[in-house]
N, C-alpha and C. Protein backbone atom coordinates (compact mmCIF):
# COMPACT_ATOMS: atom_id res chain seq x y z
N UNK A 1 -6.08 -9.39 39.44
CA UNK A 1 -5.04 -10.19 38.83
C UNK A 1 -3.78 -9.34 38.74
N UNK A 2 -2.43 -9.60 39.25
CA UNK A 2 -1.30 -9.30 39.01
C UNK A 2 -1.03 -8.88 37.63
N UNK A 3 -0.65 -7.84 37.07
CA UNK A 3 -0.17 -7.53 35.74
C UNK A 3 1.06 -8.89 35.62
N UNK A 4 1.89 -9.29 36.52
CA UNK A 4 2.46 -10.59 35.93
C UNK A 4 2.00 -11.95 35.70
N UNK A 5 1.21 -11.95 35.94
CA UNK A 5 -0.18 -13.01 35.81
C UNK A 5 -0.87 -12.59 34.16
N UNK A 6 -1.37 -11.71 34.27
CA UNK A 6 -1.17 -11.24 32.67
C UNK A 6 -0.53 -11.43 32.12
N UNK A 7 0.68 -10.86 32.20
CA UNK A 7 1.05 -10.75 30.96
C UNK A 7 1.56 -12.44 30.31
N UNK A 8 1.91 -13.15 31.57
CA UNK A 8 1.49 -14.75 31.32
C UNK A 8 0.52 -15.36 30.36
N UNK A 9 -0.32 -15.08 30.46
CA UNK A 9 -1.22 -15.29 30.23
C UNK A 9 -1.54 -14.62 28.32
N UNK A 10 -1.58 -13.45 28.57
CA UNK A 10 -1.03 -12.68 27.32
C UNK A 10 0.04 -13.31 26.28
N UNK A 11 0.95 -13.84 26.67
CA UNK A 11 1.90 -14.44 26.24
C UNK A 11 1.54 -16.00 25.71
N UNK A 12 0.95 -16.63 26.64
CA UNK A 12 0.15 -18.34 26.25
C UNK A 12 -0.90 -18.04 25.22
N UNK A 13 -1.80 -16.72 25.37
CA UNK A 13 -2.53 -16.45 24.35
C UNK A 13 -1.72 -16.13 22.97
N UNK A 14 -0.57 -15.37 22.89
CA UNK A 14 -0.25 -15.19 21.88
C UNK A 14 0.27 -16.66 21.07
N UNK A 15 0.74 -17.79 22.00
CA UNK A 15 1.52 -19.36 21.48
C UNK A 15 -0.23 -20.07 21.07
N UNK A 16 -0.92 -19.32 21.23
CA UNK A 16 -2.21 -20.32 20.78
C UNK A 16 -2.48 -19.47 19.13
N UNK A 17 -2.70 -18.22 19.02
CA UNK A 17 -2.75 -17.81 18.13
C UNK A 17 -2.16 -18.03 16.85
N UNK A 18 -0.87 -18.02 17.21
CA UNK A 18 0.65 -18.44 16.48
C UNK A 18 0.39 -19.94 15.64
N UNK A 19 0.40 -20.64 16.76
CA UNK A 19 0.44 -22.03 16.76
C UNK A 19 2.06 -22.57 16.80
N UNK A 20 2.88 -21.48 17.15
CA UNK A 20 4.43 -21.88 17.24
C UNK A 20 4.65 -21.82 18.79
N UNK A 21 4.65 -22.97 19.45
CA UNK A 21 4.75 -23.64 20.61
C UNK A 21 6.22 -23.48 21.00
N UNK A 22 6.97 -22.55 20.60
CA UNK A 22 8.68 -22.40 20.86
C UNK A 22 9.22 -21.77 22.02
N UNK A 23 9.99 -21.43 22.45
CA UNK A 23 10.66 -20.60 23.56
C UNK A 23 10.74 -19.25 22.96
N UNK A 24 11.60 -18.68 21.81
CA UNK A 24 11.23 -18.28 20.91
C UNK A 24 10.34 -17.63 20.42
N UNK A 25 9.34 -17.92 20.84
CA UNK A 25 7.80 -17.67 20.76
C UNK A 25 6.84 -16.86 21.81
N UNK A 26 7.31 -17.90 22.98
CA UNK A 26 6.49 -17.47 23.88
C UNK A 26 7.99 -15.87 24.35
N UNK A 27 9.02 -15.92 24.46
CA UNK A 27 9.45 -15.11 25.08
C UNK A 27 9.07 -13.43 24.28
N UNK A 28 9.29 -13.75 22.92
CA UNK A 28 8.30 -12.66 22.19
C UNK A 28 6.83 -12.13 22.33
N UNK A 29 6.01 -13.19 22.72
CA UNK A 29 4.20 -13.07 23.33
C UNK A 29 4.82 -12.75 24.59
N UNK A 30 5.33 -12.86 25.23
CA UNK A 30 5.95 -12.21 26.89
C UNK A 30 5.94 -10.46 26.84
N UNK A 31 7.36 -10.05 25.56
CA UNK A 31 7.40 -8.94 25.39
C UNK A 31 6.47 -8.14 24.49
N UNK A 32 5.62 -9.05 24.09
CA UNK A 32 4.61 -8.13 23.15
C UNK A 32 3.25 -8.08 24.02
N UNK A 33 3.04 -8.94 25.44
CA UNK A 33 2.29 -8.62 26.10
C UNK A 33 2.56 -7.52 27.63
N UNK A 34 3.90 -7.44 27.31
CA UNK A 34 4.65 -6.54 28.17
C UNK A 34 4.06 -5.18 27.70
N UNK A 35 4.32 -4.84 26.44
CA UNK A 35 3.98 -3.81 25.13
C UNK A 35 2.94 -3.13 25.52
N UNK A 36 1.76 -3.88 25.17
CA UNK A 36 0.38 -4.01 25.65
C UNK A 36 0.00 -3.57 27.13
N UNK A 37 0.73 -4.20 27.97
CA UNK A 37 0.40 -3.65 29.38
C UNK A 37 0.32 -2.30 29.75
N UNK A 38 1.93 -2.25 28.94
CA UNK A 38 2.81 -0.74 29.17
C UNK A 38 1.86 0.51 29.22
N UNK A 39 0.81 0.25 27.95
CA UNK A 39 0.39 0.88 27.14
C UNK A 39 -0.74 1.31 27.92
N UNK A 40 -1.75 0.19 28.58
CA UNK A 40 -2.65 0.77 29.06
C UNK A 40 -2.38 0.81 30.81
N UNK A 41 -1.24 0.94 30.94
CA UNK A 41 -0.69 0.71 32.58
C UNK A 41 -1.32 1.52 33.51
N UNK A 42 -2.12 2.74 33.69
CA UNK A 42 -3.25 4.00 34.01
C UNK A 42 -4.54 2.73 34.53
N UNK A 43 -4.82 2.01 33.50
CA UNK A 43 -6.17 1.18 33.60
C UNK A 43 -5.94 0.41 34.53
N UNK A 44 -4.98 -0.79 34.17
CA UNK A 44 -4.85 -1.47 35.25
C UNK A 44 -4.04 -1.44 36.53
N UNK A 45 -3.33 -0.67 36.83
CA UNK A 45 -2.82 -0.40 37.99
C UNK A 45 -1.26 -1.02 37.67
N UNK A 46 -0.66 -1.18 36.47
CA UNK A 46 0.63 -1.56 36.79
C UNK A 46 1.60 -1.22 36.79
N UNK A 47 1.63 0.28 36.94
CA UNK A 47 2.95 1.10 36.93
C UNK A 47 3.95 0.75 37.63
N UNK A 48 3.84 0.31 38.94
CA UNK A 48 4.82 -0.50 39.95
C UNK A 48 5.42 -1.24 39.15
N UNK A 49 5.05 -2.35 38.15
CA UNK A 49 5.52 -3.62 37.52
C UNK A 49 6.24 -3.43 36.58
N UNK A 50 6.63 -2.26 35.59
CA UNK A 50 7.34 -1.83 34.82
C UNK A 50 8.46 -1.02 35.75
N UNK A 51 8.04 -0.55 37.15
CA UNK A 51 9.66 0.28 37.99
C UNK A 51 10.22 -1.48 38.51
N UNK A 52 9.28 -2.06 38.85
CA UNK A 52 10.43 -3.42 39.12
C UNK A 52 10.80 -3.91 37.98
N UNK A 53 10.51 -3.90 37.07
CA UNK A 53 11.52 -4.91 36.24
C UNK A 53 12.43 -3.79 35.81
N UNK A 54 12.57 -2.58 35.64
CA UNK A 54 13.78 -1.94 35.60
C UNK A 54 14.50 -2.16 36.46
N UNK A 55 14.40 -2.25 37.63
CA UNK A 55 15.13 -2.52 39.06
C UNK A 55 15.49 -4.16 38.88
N UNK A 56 14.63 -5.25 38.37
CA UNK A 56 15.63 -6.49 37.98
C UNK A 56 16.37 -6.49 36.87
N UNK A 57 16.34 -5.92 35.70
CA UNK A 57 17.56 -5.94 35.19
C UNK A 57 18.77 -4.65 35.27
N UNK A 58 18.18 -3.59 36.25
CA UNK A 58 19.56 -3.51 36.72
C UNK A 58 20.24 -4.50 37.49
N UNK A 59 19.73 -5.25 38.15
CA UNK A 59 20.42 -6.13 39.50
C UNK A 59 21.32 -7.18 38.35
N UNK A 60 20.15 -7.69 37.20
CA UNK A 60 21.17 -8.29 36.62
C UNK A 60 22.54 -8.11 35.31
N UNK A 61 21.76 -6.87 35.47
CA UNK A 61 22.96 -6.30 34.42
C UNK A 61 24.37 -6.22 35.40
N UNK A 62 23.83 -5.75 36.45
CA UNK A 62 25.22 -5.47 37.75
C UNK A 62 25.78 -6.93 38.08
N UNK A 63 24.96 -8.20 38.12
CA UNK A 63 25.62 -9.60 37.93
C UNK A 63 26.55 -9.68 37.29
N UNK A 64 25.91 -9.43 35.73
CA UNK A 64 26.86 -9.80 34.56
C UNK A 64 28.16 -9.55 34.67
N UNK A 65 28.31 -7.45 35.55
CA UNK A 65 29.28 -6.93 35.15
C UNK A 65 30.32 -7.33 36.12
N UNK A 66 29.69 -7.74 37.81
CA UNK A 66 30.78 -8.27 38.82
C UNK A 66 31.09 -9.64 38.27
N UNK A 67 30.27 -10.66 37.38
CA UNK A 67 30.94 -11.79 37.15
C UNK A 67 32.07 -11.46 36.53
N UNK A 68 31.77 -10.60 35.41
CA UNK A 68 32.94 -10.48 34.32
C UNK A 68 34.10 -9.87 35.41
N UNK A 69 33.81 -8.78 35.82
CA UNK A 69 35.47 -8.57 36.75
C UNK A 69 35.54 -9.70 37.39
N UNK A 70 35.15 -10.70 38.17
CA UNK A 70 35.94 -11.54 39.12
C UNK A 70 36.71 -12.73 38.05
N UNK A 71 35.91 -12.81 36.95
CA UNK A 71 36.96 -13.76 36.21
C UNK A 71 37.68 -13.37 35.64
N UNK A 72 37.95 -11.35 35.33
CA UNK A 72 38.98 -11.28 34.76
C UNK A 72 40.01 -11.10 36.08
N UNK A 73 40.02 -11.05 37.23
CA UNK A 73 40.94 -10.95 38.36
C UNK A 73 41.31 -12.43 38.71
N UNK A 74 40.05 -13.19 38.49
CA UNK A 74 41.17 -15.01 38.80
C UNK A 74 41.73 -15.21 37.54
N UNK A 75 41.71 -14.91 36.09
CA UNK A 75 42.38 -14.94 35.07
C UNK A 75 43.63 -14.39 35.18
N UNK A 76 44.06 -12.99 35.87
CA UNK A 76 45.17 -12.47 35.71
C UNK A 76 45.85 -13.01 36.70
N UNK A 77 45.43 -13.52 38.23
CA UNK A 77 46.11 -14.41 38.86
C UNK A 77 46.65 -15.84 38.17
N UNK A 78 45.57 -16.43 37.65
CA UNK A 78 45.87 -17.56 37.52
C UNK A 78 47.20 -17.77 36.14
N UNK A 79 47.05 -16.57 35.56
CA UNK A 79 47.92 -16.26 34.38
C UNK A 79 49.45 -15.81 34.72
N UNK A 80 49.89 -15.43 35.91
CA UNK A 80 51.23 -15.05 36.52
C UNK A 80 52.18 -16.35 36.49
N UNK A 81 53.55 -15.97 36.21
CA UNK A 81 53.92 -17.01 36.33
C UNK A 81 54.68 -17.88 37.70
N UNK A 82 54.46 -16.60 38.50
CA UNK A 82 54.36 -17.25 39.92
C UNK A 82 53.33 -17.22 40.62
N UNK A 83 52.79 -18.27 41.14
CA UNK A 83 51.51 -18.30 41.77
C UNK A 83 52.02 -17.86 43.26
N UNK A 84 51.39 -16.29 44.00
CA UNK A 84 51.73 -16.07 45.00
C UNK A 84 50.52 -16.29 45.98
N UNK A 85 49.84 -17.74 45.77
CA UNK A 85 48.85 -18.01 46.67
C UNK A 85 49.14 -18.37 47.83
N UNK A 86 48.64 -18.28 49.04
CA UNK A 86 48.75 -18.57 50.31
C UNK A 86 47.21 -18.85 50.97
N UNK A 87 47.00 -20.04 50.65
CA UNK A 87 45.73 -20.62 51.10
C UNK A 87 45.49 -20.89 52.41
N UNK A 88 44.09 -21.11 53.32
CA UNK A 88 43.61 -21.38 54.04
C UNK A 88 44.59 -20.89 55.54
């Protein structure tokens, strides 16, 4: 079984325990079965699965940060009071 299959799973177990059926909920049983994995990661073989998800939220931390520059560069264009566009 995939440690992300687990920890799935880990996580649906924790919304049964609970009995709080929330997003909320399960995204916490996600990271508290993340926790758990971490912990015995030697046993089951998932050391790989903790270097990729560092490697996806760098990718999306690096999203966040090119979104934020491109809207602050069409903001300062769009904010001039001459528009020196030359389209198509």
């Amino acid at each position: 079984m995939s440690p992300f299959v687990a920890n799935l799973l880990l996580a649906l177990v924790w919304l049964v325990i609970t009995g709080g059926f929330s997003l909320a909920n399960l995204i916490f049983g996600f990271f508290l079965g993340g926790a758990s994995l971490y912990l015995i990661r030697e046993q089951v073989g998932a050391g790989s699965y903790f270097q990729n998800g560092r490697k996806v939220a760098s990718l999306i931390l690096f999203l966040i940060y090119d979104l934020a520059v491109s809207a602050w560069r069409v903001a300062v264009v769009v904010m001039r009071p001459k528009l020196e566009l030359k389209p198509g």
